[in-house]
N, C-alpha and C. Protein backbone atom coordinates (compact mmCIF):
# COMPACT_ATOMS: atom_id res chain seq x y z
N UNK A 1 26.83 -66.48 -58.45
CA UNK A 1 26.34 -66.81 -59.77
C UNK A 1 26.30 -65.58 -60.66
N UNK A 2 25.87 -64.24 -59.91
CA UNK A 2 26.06 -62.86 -60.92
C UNK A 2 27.22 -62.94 -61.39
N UNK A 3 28.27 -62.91 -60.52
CA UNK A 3 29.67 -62.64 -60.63
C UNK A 3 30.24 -63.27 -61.85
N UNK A 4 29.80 -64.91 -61.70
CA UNK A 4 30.41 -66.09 -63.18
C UNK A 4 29.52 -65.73 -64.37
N UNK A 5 28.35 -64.92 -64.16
CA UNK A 5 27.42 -65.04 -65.08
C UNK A 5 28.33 -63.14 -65.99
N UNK A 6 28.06 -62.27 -65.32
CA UNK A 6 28.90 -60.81 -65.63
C UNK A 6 30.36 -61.20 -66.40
N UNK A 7 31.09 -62.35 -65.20
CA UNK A 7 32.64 -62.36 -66.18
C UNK A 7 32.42 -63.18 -67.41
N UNK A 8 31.42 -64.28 -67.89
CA UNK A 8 31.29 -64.75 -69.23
C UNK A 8 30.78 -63.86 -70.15
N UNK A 9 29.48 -63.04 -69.81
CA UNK A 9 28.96 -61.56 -70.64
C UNK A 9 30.21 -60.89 -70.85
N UNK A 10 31.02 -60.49 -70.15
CA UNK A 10 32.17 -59.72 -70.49
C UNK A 10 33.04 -60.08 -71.21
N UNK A 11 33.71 -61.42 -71.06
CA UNK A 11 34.16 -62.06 -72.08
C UNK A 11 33.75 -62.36 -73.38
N UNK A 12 32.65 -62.70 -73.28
CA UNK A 12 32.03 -63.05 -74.68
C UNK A 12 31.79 -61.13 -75.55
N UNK A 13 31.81 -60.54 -74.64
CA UNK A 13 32.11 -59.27 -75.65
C UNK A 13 32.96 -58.72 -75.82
N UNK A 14 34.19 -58.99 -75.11
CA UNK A 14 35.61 -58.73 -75.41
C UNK A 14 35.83 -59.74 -76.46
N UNK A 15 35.91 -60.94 -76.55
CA UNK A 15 36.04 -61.94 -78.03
C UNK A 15 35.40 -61.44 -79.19
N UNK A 16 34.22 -60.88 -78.67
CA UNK A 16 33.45 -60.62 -80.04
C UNK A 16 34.24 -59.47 -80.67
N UNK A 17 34.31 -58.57 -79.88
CA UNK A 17 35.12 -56.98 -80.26
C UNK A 17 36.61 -57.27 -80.92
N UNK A 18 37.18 -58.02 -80.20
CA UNK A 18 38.36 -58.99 -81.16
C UNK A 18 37.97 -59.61 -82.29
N UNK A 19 37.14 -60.50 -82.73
CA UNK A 19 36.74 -60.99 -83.63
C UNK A 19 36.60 -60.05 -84.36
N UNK A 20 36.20 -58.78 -84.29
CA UNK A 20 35.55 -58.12 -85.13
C UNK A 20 36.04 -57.41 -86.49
N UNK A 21 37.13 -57.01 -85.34
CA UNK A 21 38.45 -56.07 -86.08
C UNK A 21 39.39 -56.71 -87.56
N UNK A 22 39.39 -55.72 -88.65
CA UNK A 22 39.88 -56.83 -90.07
C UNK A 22 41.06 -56.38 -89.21
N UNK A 23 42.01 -56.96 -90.08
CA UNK A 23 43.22 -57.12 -90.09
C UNK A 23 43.51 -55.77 -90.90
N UNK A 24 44.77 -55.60 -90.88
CA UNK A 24 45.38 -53.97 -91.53
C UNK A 24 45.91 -54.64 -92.43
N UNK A 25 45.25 -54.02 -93.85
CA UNK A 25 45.83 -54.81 -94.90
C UNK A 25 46.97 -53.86 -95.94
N UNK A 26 47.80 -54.29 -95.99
CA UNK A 26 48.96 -53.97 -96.51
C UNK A 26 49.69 -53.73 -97.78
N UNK A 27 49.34 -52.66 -98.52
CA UNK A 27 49.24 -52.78 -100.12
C UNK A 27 50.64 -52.78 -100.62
N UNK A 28 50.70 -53.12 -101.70
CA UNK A 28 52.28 -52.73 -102.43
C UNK A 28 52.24 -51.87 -102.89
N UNK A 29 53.45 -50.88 -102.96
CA UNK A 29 53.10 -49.84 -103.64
C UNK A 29 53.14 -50.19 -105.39
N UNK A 30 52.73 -49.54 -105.74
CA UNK A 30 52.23 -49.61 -106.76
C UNK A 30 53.45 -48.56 -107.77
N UNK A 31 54.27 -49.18 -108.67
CA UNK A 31 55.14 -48.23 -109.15
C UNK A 31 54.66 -48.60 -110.57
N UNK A 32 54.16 -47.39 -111.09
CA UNK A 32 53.82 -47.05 -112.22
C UNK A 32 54.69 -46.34 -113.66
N UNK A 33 54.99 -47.06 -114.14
CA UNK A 33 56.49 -46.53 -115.25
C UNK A 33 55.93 -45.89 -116.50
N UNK A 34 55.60 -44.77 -116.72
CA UNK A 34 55.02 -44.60 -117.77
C UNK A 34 55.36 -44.43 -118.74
N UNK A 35 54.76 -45.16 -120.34
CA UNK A 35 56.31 -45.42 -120.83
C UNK A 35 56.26 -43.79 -122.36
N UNK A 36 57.39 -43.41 -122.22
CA UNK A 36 57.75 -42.32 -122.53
C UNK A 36 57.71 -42.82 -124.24
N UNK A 37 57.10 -41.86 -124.97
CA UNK A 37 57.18 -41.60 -126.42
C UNK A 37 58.30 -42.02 -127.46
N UNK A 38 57.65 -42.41 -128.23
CA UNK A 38 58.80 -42.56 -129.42
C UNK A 38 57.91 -42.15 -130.68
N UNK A 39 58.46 -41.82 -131.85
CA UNK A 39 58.09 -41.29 -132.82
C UNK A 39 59.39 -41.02 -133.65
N UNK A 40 59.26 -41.79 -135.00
CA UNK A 40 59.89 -41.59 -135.81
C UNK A 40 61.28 -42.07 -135.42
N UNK A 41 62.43 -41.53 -135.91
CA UNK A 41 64.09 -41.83 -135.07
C UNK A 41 64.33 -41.61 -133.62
N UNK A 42 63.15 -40.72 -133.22
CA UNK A 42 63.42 -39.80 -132.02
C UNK A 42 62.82 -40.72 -130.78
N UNK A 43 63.30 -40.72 -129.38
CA UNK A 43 63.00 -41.57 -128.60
C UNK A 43 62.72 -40.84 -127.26
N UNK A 44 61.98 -40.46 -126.38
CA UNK A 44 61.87 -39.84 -125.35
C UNK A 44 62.78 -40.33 -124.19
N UNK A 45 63.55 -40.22 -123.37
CA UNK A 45 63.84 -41.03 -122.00
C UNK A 45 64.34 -40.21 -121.02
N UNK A 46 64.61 -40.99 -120.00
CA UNK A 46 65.18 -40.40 -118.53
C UNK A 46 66.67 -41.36 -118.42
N UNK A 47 67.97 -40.96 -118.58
CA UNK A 47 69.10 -41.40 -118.97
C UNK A 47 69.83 -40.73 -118.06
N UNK A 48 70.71 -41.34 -117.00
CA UNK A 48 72.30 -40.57 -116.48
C UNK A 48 71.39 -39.05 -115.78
N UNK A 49 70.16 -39.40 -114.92
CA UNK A 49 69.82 -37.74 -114.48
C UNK A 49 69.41 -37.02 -115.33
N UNK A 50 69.26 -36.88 -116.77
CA UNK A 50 68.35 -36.35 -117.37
C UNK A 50 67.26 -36.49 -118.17
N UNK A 51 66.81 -35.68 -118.99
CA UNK A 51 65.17 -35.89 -119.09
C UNK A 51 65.55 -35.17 -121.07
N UNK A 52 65.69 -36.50 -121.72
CA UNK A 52 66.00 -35.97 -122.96
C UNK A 52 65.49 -36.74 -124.31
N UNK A 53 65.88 -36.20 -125.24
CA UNK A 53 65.06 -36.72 -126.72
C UNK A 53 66.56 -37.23 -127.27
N UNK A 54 66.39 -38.66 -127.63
CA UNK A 54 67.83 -39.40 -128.46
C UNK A 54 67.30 -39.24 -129.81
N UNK A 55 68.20 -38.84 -130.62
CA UNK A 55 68.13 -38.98 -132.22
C UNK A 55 68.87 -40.63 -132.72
N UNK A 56 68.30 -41.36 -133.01
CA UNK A 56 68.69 -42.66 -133.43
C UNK A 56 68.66 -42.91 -135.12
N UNK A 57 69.79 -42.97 -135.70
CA UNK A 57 70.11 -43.22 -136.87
C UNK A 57 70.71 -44.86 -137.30
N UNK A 58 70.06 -45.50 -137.96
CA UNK A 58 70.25 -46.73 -138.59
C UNK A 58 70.58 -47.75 -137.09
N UNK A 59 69.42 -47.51 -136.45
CA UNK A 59 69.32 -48.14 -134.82
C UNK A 59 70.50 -47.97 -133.74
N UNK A 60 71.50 -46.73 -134.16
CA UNK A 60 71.79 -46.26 -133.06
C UNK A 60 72.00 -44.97 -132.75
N UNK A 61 72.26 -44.36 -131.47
CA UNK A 61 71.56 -43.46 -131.30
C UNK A 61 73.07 -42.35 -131.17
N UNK A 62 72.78 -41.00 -132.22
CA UNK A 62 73.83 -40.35 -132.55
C UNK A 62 74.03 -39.23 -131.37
N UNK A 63 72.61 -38.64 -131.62
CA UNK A 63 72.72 -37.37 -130.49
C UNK A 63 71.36 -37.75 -129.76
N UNK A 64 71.41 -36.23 -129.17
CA UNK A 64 70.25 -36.57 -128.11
C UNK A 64 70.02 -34.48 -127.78
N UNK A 65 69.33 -33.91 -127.41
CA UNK A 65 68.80 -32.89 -126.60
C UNK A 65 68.26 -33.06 -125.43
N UNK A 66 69.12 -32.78 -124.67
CA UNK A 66 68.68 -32.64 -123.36
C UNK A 66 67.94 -31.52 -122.82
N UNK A 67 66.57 -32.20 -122.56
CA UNK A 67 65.45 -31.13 -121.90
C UNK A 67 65.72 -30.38 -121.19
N UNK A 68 66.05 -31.36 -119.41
CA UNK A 68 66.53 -30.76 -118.27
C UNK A 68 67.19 -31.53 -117.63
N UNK A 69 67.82 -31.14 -116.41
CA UNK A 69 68.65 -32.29 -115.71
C UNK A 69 67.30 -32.72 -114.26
N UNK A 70 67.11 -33.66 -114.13
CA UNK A 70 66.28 -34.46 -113.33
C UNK A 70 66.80 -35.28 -112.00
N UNK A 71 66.05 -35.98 -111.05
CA UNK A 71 66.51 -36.46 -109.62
C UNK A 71 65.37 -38.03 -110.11
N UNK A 72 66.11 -38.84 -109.41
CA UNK A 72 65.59 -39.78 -109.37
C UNK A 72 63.87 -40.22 -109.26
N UNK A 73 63.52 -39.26 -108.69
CA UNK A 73 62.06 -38.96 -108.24
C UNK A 73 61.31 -38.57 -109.39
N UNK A 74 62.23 -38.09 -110.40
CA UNK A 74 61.52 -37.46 -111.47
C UNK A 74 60.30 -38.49 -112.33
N UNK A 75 58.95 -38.19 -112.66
CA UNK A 75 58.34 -38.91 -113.79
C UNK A 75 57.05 -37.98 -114.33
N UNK A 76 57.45 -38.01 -115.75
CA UNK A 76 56.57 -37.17 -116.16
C UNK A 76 55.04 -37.80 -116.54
N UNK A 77 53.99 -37.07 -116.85
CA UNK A 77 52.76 -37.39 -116.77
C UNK A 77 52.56 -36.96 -118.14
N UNK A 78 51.87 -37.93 -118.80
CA UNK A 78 50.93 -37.31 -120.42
C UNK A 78 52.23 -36.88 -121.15
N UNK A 79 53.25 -37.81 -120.87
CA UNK A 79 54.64 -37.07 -122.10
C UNK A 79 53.93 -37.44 -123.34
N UNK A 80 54.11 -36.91 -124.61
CA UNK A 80 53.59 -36.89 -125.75
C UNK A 80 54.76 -36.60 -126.57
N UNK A 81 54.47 -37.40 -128.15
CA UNK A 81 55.25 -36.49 -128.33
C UNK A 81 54.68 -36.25 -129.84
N UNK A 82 54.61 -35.12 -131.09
CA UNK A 82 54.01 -35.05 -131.99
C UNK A 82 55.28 -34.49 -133.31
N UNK A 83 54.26 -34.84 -133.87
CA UNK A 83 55.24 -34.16 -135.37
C UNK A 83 54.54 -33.05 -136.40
N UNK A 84 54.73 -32.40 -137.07
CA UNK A 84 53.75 -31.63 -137.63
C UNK A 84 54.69 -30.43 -138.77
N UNK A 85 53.97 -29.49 -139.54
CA UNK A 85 54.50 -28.91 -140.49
C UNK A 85 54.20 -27.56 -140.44
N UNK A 86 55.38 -27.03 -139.93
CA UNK A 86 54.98 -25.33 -139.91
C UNK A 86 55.64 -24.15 -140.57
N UNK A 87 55.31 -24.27 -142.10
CA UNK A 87 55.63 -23.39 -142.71
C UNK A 87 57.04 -24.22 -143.78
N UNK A 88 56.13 -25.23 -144.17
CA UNK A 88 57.01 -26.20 -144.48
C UNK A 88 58.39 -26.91 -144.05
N UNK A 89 58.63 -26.71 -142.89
CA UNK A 89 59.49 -27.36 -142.37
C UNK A 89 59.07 -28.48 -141.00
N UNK A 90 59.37 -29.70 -140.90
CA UNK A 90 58.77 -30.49 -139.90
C UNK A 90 59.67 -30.14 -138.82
N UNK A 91 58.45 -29.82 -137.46
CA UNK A 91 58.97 -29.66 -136.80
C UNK A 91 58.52 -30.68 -135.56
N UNK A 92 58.94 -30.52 -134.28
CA UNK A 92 58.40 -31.84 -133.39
C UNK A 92 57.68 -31.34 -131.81
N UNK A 93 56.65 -31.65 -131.47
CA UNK A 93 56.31 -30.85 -130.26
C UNK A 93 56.44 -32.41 -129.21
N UNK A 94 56.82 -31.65 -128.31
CA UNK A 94 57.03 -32.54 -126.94
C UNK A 94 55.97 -32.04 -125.90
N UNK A 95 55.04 -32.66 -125.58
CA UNK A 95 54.51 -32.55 -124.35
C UNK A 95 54.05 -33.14 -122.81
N UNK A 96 54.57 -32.55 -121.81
CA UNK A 96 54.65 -33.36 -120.65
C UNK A 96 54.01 -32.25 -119.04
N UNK A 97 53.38 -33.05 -118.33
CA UNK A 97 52.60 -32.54 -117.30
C UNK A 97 53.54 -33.15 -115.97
N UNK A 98 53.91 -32.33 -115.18
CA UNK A 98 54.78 -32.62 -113.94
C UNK A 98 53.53 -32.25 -112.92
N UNK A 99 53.24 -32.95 -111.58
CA UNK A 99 52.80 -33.09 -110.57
C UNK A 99 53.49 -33.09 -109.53
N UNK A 100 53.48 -31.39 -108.68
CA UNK A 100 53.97 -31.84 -107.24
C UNK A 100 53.09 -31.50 -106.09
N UNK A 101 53.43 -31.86 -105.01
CA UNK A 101 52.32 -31.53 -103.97
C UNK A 101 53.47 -31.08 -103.06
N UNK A 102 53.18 -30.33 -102.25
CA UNK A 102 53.85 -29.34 -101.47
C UNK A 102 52.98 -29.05 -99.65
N UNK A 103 53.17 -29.98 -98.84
CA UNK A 103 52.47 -29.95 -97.63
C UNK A 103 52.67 -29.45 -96.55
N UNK A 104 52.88 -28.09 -95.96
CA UNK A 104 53.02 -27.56 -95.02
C UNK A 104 51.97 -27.42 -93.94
N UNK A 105 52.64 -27.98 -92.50
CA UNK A 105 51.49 -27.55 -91.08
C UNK A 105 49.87 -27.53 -91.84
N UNK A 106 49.36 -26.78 -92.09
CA UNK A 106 48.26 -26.17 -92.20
C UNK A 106 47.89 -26.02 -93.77
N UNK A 107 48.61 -25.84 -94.53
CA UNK A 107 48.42 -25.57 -95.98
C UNK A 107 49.02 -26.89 -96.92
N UNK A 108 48.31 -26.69 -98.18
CA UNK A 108 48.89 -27.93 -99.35
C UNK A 108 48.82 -27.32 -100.34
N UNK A 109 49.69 -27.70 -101.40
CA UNK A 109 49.46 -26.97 -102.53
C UNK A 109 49.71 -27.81 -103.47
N UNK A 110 48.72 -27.85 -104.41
CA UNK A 110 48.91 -29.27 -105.46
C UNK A 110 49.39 -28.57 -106.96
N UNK A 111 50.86 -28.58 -107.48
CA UNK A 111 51.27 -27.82 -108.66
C UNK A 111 51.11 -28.63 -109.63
N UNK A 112 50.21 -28.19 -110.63
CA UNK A 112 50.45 -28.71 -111.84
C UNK A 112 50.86 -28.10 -113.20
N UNK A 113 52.07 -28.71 -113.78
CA UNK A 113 52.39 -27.54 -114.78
C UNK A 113 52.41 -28.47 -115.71
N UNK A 114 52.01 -27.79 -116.88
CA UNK A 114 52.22 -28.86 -118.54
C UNK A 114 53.15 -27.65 -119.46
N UNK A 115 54.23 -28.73 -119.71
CA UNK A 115 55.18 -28.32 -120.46
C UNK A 115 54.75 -28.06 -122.21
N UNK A 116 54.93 -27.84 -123.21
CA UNK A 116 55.00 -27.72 -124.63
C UNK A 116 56.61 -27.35 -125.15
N UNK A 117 57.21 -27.89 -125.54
CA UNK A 117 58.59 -27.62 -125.94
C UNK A 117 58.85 -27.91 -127.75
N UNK A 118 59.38 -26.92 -128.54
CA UNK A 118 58.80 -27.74 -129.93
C UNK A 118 60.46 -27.65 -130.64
N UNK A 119 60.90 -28.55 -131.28
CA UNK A 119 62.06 -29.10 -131.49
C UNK A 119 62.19 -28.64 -133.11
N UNK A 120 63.52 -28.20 -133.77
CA UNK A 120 63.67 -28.76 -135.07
C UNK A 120 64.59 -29.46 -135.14
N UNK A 121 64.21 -30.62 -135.39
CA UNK A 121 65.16 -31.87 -135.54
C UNK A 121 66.67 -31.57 -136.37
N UNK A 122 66.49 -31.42 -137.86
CA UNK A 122 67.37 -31.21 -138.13
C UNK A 122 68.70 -30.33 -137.96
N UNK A 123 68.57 -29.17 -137.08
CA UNK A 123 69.43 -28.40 -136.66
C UNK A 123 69.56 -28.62 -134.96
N UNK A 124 68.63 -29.72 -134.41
CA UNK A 124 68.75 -29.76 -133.12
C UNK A 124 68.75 -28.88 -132.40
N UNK A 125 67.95 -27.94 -132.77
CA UNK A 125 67.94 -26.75 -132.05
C UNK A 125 65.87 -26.64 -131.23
N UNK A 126 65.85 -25.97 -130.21
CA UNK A 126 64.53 -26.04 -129.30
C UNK A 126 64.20 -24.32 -130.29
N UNK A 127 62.84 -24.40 -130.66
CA UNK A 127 62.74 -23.19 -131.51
C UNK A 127 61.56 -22.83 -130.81
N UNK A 128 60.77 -23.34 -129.75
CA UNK A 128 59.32 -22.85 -128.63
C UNK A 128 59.35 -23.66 -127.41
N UNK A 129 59.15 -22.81 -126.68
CA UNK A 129 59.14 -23.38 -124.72
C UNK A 129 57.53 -22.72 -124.25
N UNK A 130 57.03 -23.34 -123.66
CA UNK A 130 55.78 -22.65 -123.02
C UNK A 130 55.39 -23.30 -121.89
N UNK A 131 54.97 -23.14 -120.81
CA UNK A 131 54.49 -23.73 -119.69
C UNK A 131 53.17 -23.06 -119.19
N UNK A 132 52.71 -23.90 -118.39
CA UNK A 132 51.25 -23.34 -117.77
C UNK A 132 51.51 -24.04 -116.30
N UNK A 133 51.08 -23.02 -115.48
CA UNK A 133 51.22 -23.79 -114.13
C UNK A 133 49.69 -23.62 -113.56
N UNK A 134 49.14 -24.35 -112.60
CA UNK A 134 47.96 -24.42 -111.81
C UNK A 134 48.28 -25.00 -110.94
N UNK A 135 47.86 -23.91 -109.71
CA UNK A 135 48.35 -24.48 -108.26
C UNK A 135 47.21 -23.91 -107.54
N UNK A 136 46.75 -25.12 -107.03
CA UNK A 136 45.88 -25.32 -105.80
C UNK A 136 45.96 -25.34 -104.50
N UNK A 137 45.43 -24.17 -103.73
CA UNK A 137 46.36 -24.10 -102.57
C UNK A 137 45.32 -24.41 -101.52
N UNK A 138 45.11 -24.96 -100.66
CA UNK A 138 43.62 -25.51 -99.17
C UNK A 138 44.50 -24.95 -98.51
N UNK A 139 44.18 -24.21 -97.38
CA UNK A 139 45.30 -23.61 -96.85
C UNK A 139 43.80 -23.72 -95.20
N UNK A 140 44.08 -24.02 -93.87
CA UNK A 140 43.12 -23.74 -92.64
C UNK A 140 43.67 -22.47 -92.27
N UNK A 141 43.34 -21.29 -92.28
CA UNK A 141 42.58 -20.15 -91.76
C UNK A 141 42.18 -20.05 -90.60
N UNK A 142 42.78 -19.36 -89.73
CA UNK A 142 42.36 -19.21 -87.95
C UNK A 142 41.77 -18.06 -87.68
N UNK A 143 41.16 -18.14 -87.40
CA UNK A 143 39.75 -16.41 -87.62
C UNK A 143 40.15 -15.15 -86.20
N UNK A 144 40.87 -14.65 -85.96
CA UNK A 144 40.64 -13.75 -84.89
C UNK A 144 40.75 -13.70 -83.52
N UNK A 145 41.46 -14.86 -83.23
CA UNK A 145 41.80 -15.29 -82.03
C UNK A 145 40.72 -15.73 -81.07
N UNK A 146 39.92 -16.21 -81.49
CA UNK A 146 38.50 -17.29 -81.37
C UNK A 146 38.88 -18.71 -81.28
N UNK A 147 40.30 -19.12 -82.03
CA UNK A 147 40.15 -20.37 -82.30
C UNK A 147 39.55 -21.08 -83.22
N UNK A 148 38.46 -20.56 -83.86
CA UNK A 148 38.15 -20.89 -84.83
C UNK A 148 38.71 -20.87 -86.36
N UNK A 149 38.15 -21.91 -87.08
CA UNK A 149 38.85 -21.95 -88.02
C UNK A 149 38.26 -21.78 -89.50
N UNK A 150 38.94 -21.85 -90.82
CA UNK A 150 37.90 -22.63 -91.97
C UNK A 150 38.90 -22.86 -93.08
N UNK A 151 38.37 -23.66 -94.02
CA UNK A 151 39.64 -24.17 -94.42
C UNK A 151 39.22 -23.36 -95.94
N UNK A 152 40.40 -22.96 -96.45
CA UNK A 152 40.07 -21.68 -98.03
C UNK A 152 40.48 -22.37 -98.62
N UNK A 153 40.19 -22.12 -100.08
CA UNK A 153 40.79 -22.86 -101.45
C UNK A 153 40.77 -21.76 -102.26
N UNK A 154 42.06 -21.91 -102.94
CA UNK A 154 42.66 -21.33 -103.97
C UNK A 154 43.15 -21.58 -105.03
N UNK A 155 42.67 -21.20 -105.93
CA UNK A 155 43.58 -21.51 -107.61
C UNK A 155 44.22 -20.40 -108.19
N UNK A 156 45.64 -20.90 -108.42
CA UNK A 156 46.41 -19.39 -109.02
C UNK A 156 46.76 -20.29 -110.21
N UNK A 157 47.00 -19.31 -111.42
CA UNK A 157 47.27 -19.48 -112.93
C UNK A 157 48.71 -18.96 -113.63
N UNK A 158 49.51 -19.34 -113.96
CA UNK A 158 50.40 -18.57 -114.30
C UNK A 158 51.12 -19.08 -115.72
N UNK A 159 52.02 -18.35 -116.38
CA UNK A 159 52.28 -18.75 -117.79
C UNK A 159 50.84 -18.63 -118.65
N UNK A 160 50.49 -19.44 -119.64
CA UNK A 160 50.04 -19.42 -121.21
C UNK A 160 49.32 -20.93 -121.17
N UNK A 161 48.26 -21.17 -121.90
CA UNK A 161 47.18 -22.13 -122.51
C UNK A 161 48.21 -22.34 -123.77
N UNK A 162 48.01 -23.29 -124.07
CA UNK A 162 49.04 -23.51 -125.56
C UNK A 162 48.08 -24.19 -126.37
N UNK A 163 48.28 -23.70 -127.48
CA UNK A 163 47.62 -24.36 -128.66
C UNK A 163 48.32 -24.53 -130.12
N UNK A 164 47.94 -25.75 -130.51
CA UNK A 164 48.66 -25.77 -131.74
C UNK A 164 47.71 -26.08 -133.18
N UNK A 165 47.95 -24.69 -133.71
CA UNK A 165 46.78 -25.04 -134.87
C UNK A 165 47.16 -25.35 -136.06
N UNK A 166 46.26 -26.33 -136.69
CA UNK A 166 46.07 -26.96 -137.84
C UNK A 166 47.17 -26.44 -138.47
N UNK A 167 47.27 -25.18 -139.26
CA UNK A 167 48.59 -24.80 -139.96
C UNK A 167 49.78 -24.62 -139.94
N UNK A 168 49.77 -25.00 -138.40
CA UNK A 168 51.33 -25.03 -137.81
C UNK A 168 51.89 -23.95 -137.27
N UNK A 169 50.52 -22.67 -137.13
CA UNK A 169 50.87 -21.98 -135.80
C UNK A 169 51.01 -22.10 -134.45
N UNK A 170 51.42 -21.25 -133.37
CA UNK A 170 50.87 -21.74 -132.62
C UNK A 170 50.33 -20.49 -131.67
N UNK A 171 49.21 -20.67 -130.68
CA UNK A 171 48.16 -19.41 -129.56
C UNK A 171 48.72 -20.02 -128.44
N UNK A 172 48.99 -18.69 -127.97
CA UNK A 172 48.84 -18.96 -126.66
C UNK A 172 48.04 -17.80 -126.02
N UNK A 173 47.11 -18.52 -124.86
CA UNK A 173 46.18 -17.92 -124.35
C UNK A 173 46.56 -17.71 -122.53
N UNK A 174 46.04 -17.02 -122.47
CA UNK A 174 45.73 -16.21 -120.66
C UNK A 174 44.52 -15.80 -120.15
N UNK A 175 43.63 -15.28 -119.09
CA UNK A 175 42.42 -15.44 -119.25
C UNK A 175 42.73 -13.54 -119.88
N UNK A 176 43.43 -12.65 -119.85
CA UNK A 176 43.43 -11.51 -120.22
C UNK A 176 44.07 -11.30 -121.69
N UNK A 177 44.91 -11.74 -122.45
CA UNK A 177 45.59 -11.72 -123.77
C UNK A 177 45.27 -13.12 -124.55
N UNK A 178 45.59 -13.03 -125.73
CA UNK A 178 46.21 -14.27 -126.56
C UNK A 178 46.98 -13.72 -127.68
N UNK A 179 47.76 -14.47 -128.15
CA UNK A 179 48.79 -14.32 -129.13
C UNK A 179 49.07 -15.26 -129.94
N UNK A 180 49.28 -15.09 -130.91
CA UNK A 180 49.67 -16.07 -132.13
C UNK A 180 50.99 -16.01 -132.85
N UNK A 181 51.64 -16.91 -133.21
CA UNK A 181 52.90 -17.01 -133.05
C UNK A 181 52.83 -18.09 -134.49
N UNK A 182 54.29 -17.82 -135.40
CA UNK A 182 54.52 -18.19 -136.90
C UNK A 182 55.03 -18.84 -136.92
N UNK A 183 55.80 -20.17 -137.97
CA UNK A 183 57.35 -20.04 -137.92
C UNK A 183 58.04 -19.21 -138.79
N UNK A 184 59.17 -19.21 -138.12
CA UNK A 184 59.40 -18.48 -139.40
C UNK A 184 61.05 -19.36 -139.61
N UNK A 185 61.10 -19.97 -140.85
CA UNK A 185 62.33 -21.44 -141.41
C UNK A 185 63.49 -20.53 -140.88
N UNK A 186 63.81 -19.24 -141.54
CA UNK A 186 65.02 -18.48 -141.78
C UNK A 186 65.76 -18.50 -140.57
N UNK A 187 65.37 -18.04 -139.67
CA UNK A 187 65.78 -17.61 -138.34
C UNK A 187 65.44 -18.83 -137.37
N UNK A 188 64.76 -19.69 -138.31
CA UNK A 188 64.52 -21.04 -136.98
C UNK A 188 63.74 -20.55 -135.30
N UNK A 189 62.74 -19.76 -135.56
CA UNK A 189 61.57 -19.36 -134.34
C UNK A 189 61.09 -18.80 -134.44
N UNK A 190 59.60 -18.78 -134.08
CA UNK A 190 58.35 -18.82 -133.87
C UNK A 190 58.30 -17.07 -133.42
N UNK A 191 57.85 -16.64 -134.33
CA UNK A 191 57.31 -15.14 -134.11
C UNK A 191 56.23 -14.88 -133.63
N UNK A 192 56.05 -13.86 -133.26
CA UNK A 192 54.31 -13.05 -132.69
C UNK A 192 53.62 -12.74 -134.28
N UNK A 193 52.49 -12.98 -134.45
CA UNK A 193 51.96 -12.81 -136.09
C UNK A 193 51.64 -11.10 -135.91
């Protein structure tokens, strides 16, 4: 009677322990298209591998500036895109934040860089480039041949803070310098003031 009485206790908690368990639930991924800027004639996109601005005249599209050349994988974050007047001539700022993560054994490093690129339309020419990168590095640390461990964090800074002020200059900042920068129409780019 122990014996029939032990194998139903056992059973009934092996069922239960089965019962218990959810199911592994299975998400879709989730593909997120973010949809890239337009302003004025000008149209932001990702076309044939690259990553460029179409000029569209009387709804079709004449030229284009190509940013960079891109991989399928490519998608930019916070593309923007603005218009503005610097020194009486309109000019156009593009801005976009790229995200990569980088995972080695023991270390990760999460890059984030935001682009500023500023356009004059009419000569199709790029007249300011600026980038800022921030990379976060967790990296585990093995102490001395103890075996022991700890895990470090790091932030490195590189390039310029960008700013674009009211009058159509533009600063760029570092935590050690800043600089201010003109247009100047003649020469079509942005001087140090």
């Amino acid at each position: 009677m122990k014996k029939i009485f032990l194998l139903v206790c056992f059973g009934l908690l092996t069922f239960n322990g089965f019962a218990q368990k959810k199911k592994a639930v299975t998400k879709k991924p989730t593909t997120t298209v973010s949809a890239l800027p337009k302003l004025d004639n000008l149209q932001v996109e990702i076309k044939n591998g690259k990553f460029q601005v179409s000029v569209s005249e009387k709804g079709k599209t004449n030229d284009m500036l190509i940013i960079k050349d891109v991989d399928a994988t490519f998608s930019p974050k916070e593309c923007k895109l603005k218009s503005f007047t610097a020194n009486g001539v309109t000019l156009y700022l593009l801005t976009w934040t790229e995200i990569n993560t980088i995972k080695t054994g023991d270390k990760t490093e999460n890059k984030t860089t935001v682009y500023n690129v500023i356009y004059e339309i009419a000569s199709k020419k790029q007249v300011y480039s600026n980038y800022q990168l921030t990379n976060h590095i967790t990296e585990k640390v093995f102490l001395g041949g103890t075996g022991a461990s700890e895990t470090q964090e790091k932030i490195r800074r590189e390039g310029f803070e960008f700013v674009l002020n009211p009058d159509g200059s533009v600063t760029q900042k570092s935590k050690s310098q800043q600089a201010t920068f003109v247009y100047d129409k003649d020469k079509m780019e942005f001087k140090k003031k």
